[in-house]
Structures are given as C-alpha cells and as structure tokens.
Protein backbone atom coordinates (compact mmCIF):
# COMPACT_ATOMS: atom_id res chain seq x y z
CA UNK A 1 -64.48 69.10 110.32
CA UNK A 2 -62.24 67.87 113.24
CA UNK A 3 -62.60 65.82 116.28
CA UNK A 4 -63.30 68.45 118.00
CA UNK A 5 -66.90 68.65 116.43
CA UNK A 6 -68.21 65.46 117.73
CA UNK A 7 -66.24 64.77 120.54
CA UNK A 8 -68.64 62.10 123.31
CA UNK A 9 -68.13 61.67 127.01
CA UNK A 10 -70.38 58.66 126.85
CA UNK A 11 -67.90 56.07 127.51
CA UNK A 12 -67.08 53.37 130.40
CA UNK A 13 -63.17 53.54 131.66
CA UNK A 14 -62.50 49.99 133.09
CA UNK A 15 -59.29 48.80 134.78
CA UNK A 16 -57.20 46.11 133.18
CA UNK A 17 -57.35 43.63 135.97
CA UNK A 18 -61.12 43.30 135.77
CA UNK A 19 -62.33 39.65 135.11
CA UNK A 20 -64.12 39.46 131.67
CA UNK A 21 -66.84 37.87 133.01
CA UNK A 22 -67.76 41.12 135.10
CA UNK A 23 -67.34 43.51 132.30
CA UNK A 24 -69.21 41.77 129.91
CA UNK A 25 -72.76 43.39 131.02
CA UNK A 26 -70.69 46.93 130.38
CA UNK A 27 -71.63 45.94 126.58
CA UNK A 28 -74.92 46.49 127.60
CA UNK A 29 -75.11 49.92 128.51
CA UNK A 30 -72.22 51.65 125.85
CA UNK A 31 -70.15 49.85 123.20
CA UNK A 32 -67.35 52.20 123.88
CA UNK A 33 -64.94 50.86 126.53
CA UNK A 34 -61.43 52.50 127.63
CA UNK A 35 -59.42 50.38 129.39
CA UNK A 36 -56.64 51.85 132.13
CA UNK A 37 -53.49 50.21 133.87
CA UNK A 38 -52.71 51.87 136.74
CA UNK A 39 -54.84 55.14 135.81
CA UNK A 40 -52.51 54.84 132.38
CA UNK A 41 -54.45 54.54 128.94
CA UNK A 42 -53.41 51.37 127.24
CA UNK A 43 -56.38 50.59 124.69
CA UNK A 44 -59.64 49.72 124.09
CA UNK A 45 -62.05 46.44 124.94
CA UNK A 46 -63.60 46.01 121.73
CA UNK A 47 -67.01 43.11 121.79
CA UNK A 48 -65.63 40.84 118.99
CA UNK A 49 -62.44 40.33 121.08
CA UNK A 50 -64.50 38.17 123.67
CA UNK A 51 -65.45 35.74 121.44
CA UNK A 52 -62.53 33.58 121.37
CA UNK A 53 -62.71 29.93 121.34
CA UNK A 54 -62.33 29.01 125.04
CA UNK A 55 -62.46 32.26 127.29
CA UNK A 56 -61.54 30.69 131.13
CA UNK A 57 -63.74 32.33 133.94
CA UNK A 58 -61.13 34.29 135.56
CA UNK A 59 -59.64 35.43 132.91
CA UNK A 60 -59.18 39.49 132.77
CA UNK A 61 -59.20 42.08 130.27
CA UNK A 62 -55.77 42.89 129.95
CA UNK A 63 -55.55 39.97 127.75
CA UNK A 64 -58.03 41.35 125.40
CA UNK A 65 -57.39 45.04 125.09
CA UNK A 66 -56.85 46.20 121.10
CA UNK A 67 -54.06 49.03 121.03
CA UNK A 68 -56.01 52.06 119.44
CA UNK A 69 -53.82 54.71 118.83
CA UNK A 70 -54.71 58.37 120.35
CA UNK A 71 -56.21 61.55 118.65
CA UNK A 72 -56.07 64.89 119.07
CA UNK A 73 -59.04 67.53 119.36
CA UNK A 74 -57.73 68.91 115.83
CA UNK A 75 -57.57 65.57 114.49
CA UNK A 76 -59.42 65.67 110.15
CA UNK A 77 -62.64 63.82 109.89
CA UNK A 78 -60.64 62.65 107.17
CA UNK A 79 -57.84 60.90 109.45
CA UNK A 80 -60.07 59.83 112.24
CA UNK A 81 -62.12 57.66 109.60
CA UNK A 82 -59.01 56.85 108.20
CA UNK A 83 -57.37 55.51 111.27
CA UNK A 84 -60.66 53.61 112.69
CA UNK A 85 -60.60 51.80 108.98
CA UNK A 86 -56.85 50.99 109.74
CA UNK A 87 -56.69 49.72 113.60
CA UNK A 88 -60.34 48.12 113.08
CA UNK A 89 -61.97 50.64 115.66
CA UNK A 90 -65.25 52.25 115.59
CA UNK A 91 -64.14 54.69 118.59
CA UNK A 92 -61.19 56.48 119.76
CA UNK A 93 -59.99 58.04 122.53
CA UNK A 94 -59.17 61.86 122.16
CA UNK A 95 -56.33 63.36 124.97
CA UNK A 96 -55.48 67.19 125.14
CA UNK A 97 -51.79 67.35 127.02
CA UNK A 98 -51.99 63.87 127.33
CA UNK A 99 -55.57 63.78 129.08
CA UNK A 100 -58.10 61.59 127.93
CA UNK A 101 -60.97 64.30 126.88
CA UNK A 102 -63.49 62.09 125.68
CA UNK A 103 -63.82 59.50 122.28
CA UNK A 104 -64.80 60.16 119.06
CA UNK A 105 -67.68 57.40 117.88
CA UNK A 106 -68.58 56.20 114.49
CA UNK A 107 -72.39 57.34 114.99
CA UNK A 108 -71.29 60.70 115.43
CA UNK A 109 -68.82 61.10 112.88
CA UNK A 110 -71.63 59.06 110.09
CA UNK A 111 -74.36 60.90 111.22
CA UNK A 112 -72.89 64.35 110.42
CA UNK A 113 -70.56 63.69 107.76
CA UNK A 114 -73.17 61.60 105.86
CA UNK A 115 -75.48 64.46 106.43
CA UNK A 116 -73.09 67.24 104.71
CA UNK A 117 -71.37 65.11 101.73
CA UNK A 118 -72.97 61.99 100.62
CA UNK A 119 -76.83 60.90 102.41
CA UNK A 120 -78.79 61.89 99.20
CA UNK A 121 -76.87 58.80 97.03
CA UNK A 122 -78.40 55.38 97.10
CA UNK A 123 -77.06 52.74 99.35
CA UNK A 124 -76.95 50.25 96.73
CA UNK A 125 -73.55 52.08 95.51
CA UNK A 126 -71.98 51.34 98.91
CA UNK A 127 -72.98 47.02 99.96
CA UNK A 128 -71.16 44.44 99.80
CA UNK A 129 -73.24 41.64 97.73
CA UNK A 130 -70.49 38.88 97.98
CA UNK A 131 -72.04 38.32 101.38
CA UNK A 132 -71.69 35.35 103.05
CA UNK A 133 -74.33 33.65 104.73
CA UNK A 134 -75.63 30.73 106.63
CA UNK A 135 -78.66 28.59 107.16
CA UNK A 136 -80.94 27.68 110.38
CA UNK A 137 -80.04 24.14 110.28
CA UNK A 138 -76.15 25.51 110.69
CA UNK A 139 -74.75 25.34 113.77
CA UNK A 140 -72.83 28.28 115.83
CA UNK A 141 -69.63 26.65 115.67
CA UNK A 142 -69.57 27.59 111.93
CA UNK A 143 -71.20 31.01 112.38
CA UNK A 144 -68.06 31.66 114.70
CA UNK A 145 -65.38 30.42 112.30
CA UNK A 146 -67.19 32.89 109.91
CA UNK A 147 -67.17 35.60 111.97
CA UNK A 148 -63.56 34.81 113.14
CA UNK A 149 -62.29 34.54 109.09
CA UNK A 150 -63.99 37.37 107.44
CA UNK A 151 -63.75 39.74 110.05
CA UNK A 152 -67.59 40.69 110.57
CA UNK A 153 -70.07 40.37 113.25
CA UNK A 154 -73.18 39.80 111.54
CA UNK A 155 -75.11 37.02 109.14
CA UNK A 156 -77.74 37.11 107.55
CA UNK A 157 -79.59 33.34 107.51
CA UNK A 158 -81.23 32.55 104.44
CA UNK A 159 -83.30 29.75 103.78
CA UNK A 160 -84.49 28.49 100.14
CA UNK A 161 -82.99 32.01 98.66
CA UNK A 162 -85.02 33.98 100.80
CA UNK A 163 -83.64 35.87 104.42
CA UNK A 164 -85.47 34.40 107.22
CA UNK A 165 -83.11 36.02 110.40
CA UNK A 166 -79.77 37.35 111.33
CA UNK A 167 -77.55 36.05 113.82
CA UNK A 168 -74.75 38.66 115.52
CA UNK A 169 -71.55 38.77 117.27
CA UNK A 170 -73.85 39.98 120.32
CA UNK A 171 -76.06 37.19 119.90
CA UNK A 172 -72.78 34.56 120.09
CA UNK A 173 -71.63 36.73 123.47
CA UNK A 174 -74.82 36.97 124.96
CA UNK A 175 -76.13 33.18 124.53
CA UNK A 176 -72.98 31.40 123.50
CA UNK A 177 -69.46 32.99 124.81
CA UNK A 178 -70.56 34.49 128.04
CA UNK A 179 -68.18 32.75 130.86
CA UNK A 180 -70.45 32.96 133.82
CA UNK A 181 -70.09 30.77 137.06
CA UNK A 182 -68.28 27.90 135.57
CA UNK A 183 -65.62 26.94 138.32
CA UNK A 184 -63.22 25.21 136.34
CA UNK A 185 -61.95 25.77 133.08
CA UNK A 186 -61.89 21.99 131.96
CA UNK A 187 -65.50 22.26 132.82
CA UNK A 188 -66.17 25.70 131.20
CA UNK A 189 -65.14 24.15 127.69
CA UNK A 190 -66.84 20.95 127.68
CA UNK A 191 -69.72 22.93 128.09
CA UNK A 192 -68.25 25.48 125.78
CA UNK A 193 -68.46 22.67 122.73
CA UNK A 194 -71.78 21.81 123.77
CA UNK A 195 -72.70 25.37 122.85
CA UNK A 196 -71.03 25.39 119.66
CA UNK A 197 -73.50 22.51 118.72
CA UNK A 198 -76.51 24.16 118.57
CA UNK A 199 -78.25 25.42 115.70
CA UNK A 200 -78.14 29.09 114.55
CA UNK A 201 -82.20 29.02 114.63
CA UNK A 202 -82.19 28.71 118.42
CA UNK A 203 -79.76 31.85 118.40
CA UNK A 204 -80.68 34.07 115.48
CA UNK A 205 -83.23 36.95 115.58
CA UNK A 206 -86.34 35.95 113.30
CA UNK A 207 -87.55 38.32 110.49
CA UNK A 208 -84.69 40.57 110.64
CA UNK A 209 -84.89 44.47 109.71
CA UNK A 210 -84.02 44.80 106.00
CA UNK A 211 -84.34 47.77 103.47
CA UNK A 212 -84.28 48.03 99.78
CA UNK A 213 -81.41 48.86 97.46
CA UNK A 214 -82.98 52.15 96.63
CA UNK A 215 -82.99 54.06 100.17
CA UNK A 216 -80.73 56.63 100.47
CA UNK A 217 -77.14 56.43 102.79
CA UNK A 218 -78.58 59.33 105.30
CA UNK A 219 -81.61 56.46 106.03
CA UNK A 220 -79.54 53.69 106.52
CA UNK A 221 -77.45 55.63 108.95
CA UNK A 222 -80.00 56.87 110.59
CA UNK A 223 -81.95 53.24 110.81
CA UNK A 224 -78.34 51.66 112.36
CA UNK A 225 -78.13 54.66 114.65
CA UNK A 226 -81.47 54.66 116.38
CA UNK A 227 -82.10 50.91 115.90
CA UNK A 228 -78.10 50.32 117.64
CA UNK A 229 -76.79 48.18 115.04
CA UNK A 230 -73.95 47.49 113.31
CA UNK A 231 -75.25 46.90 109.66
CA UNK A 232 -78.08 46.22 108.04
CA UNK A 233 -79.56 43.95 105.52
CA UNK A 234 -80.24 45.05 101.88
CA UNK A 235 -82.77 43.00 100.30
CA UNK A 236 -85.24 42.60 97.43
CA UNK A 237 -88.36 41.45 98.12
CA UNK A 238 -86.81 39.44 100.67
CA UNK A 239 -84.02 37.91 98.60
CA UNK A 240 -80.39 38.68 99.65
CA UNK A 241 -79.21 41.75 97.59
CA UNK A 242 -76.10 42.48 99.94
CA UNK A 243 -74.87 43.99 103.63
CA UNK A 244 -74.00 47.25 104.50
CA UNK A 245 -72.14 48.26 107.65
CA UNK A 246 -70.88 51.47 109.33
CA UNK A 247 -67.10 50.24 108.21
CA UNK A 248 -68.70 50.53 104.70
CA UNK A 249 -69.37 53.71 105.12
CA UNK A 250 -66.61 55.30 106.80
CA UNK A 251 -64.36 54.63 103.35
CA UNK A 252 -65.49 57.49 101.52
CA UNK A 253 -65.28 59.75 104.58
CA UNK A 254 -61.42 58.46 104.54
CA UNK A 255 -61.00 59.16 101.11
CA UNK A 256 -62.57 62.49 100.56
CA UNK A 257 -59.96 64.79 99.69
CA UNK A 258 -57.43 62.94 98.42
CA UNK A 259 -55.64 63.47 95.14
CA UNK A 260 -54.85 59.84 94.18
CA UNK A 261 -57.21 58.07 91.48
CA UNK A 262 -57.63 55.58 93.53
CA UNK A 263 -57.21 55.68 97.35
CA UNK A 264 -55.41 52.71 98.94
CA UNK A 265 -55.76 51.33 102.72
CA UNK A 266 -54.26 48.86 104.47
CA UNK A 267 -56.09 47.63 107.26
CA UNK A 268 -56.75 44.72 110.20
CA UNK A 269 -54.02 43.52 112.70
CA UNK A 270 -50.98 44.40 110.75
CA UNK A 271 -48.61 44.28 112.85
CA UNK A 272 -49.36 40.24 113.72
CA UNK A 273 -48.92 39.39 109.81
CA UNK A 274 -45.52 38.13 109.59
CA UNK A 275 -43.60 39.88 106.49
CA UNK A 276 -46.51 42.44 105.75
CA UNK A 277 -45.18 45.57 104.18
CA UNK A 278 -47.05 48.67 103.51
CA UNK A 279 -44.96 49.32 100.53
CA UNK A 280 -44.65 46.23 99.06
CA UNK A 281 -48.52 46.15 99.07
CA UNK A 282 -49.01 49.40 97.77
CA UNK A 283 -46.07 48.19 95.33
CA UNK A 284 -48.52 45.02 94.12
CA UNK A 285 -51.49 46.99 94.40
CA UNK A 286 -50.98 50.27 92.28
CA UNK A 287 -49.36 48.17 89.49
CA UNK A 288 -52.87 46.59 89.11
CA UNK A 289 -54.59 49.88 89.54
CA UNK A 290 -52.58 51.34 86.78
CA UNK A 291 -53.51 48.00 85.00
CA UNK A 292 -57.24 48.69 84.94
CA UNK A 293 -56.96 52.52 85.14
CA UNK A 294 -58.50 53.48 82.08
CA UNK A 295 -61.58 51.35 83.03
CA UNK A 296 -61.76 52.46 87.03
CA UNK A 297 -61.02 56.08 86.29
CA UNK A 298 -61.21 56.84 90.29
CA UNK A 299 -62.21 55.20 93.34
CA UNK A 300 -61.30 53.48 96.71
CA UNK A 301 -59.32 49.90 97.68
CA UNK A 302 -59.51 48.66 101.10
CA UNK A 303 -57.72 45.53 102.14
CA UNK A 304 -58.43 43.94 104.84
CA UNK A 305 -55.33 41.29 106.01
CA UNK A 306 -54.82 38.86 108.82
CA UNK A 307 -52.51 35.86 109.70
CA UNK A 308 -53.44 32.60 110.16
CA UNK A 309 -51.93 29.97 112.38
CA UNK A 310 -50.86 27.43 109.75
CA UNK A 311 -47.91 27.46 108.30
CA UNK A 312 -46.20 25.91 105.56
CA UNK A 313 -42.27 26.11 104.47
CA UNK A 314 -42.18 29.02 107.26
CA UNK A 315 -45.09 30.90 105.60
CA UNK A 316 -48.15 31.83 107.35
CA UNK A 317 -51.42 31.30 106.24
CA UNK A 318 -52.54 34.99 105.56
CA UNK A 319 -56.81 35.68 104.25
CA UNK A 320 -57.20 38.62 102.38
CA UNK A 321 -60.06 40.48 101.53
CA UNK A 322 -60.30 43.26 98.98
CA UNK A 323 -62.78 45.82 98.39
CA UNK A 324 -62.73 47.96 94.84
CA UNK A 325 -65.52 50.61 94.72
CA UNK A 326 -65.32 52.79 91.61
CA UNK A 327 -67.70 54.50 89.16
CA UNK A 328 -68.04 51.26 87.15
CA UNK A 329 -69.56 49.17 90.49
CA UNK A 330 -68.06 47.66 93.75
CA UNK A 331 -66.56 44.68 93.21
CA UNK A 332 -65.22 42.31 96.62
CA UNK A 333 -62.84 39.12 96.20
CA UNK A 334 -61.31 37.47 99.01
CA UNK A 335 -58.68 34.50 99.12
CA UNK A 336 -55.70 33.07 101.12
CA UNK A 337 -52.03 32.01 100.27
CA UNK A 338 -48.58 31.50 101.50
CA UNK A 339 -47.39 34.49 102.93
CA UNK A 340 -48.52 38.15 102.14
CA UNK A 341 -47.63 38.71 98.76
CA UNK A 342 -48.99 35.44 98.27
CA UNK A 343 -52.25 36.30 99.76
CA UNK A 344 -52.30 39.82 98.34
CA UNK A 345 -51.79 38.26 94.91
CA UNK A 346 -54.22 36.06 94.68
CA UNK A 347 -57.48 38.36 95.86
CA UNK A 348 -56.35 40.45 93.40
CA UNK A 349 -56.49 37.72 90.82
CA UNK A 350 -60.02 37.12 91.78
CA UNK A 351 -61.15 40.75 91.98
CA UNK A 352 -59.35 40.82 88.09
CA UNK A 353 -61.61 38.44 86.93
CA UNK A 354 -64.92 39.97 88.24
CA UNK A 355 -63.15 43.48 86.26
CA UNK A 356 -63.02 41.43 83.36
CA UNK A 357 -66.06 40.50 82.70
CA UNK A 358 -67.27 43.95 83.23
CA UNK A 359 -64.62 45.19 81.04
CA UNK A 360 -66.36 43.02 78.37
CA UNK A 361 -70.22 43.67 78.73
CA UNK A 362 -68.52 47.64 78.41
C-alpha cells in the first residue's frame, strides 16, 4: 500500500498571518490544517500547539505552525506511519511536482491497514496501562502541565479507583485556552490564571465511552473513527485497565516489514533537544535490546523525547518516555535527567526493572 491509496482532499489551507483566535473554530469542522506563506507550504497547525500557557489575542499562526515534512503519492504505508510517529503528526501533506495533492490522515491509513493485517487481535496487546490520570477535585492547571509533559491530549478522571469522565486537549481549547475578545494581553492572562483554577469536573465529559480489554483493534478503530476521537478508554468493569490511542496503533503499521528483532524509533521535537543524537540513542538502546534479547525475542521501541527549560551545569532538562511492546507484554517507563543520554538512561533503567520481574515469574 502507498499514499496513493488513501490520499483525502478534506483539509482547510490557512494563511500564516491569520490571528489564532480566528482559526480556532477551523478545529471544528476538520482537524487537518495546512498552513501557506505567501501561497508557499510551510507546515501544519496542529490543536495541541494552541494550548500554550498565555496565547495573546492577536497573536497569528505563523508562530505555531509544526514543520511536517512532505510525501509523495508513492510514499510505503510503512514510511508514512513511520514518519507521522517521528514528527508527531497524524496528517501529511502529499505534493506531485511540488503541488500539494491532498493529505494523507491517520483514519484512513488505520482504518484500512488495520482492516488487512492486524483488526482480529485484541486491543489489550496494544494500551498503555501506566496511564496517568487525574481526579475531579484537580484543577486544569495540572491537567495542562500533564498534557504539556507526557505529550497526550486526553485523561481519564478517576475517582475512588473507578473512571467517572475524561477531560481532552479540545475540552482545555474550547473552555479554557480559547483567546477571544480580550483587548489586552495583561488582561487576557489574569483571566487566563483564573481559568487554570477551576476544577477538571466543571470541564470534563461525565461517563466517558470505555470498552473492555477483550474487543478487537478493527472495533476500537472503528469506535475512534466514527465517534472522532483521539483514544479511548480501556476499562474493567469500570476500573482503569489502560488508554489506547491512534499513535498506539500506528507502531506496528511502522514496523511491519522490517528485518530487525526489535524496531527502534526516535520520535517528538528532536531537533529542539540540545545534544540528541540518533546514533548515540540507537547506540544506548540496542545494547539493552541485545541485553534482554533472549527474553524479548522481537518487537517494537518507541521513544518519545523532549527538552525542558531547566538547566543545570549547561544540561537541559530532557523527559523521556519509552514504550517496549514484545511477545512477553508491553511494558512503558518514563523519567527525566541531565541531558539526553542522561534521560535516555534512566527510562531505560526503569523499563529494566519492570523486564525483571517478568524475567523472574518466567
């Protein structure tokens, strides 16, 4: 399969000097948003970018455009999943002799990928139970910093063990974040902290759509497709059993193929981490592979990295996440530290540790 096969024209093309205040409602009718400079592609607007801490009224898009890098019609499945895990992109724009032709969308490519290779096994083999969560009484402020530190847009909210709503990165824009009519900026963000204040109950969405471990992929897919979300919920009788988004699912479609053991990305704004390497990580990373490869026999290792704006001796603060699915289970550590290696070094410490004592019930 290629681009080609699920190429869209359902897509908004906005110009880069466009106030973020009047593109906002765009979100409402597609979540696939080109942005142009003078009739020149120069990215994309993706939703999570808009929720920065203090957005001023006039500001304009050009300051929030994410780089995504441009595809061809002939483009693998294979790569295009590859490269939306990479630049953190659920769409991408496809040009033919330097043309935009259209965009290539995650519900496309999931919906008939899943169908042909994977939608009979159980979802359970693909979420992420080290989910993190927060409670009614919390108050958006955190929700944010949790969004903005793990990299996800969605929470479930759980409430004496049991899941009781969700709250989402288009709940935050739509009730928190959006910048409308405030005429000065001073003004805008004294009433922005005023926002942050209030409790994730007057945000979230009550009794949240959930399904059971035991559903198969090609139903969850389907259930985020026609329901337009983002993830979904996996629960047990209405306790937290883990999370499972599209991003989840597009790493075996990035993998498939490949000859390595274990397949290895690199992924989030890489090129802001100061001293990340692609080979020194893969370096770290396949010398703990080979540690453990008797007991992983095959699989797929996503790490997710971004930078921080503390520093310390001249290091950045860089958070890590890592995510290990194999036959033996799925197993997801994340950590900070000092610098990349640092960073790197430790997640993989903690992921060790959850090996371990799988190694030993083996």
């Amino acid at each position: 399969m290629i681009a080609k096969d699920f190429i869209s024209n359902e897509y908004r093309v906005i110009d880069s000097e466009e106030p973020v205040s009047h593109v906002l409602p765009v979100f409402e009718e597609t979540d696939c948003v080109v942005v142009m400079r003078n009739k020149k592609y120069i990215g994309m607007l993706v939703e999570k970018e808009l929720t920065k801490a203090k957005i001023p009224p006039k500001a304009k898009v050009k300051g929030f455009v994410k780089p995504a890098p441009k595809i061809k019609l002939d483009t693998s499945v294979e790569e295009v999943a590859r490269l939306m895990l990479e630049n953190e992109l659920l769409h991408l724009p496809v040009f033919e002799d330097g043309k935009l032709v259209g965009v290539v969308k995650v519900d496309d490519l999931l919906q008939r990928v899943v169908e042909e290779r994977f939608g009979d096994e159980k979802i359970k083999n693909f979420v992420s139970k080290d989910v993190a969560f927060v409670s009614p009484d919390d108050n958006i402020g955190k929700v944010l910093k949790v969004f903005r530190k793990k990299n996800i847009s969605r929470l479930p909210v759980v409430e004496k063990d049991r899941v009781v709503g969700v709250i989402t990165m288009r709940d935050v824009i739509e009730k928190v974040i959006h910048p409308e009519d405030k005429p000065e900026y001073g003004e805008f963000v004294a009433e922005k902290k005023r926002y942050l204040r209030i409790p994730v109950e007057g945000i979230m969405t009550p009794d949240p759509f959930m399904m059971p471990p035991s559903v198969k992929v090609r139903d969850v897919v389907r259930e985020m497709i026609e329901r337009k979300i983002g993830g979904v919920i996996i629960a047990s009788n209405g306790e937290l059993f883990g999370i499972v988004t599209k991003k989840d699912l597009l790493e075996p479609v990035a993998s498939y193929g490949r000859e390595e053991n274990v397949f290895v990305q690199f992924c989030g704004e890489l090129d802001k981490v100061e001293g990340f390497s692609k080979q020194t990580g893969l370096s770290i990373a396949k010398r703990f592979l080979r540690k453990h490869k008797d007991f992983l026999e095959n699989g797929r290792l996503y790490v997710y990295v971004k930078q921080h704006k503390e520093k310390k001796h001249g290091l950045p603060l860089v958070y890590c996440n890592l995510r290990l699915s194999s036959p033996k289970g799925l197993f997801v550590a994340a950590d900070e530290g000092w610098g990349f290696r640092s960073a790197l070094k430790n997640t993989i410490l903690a992921v060790e540790k959850q090996l371990g004592k799988v190694e030993k019930k083996g």
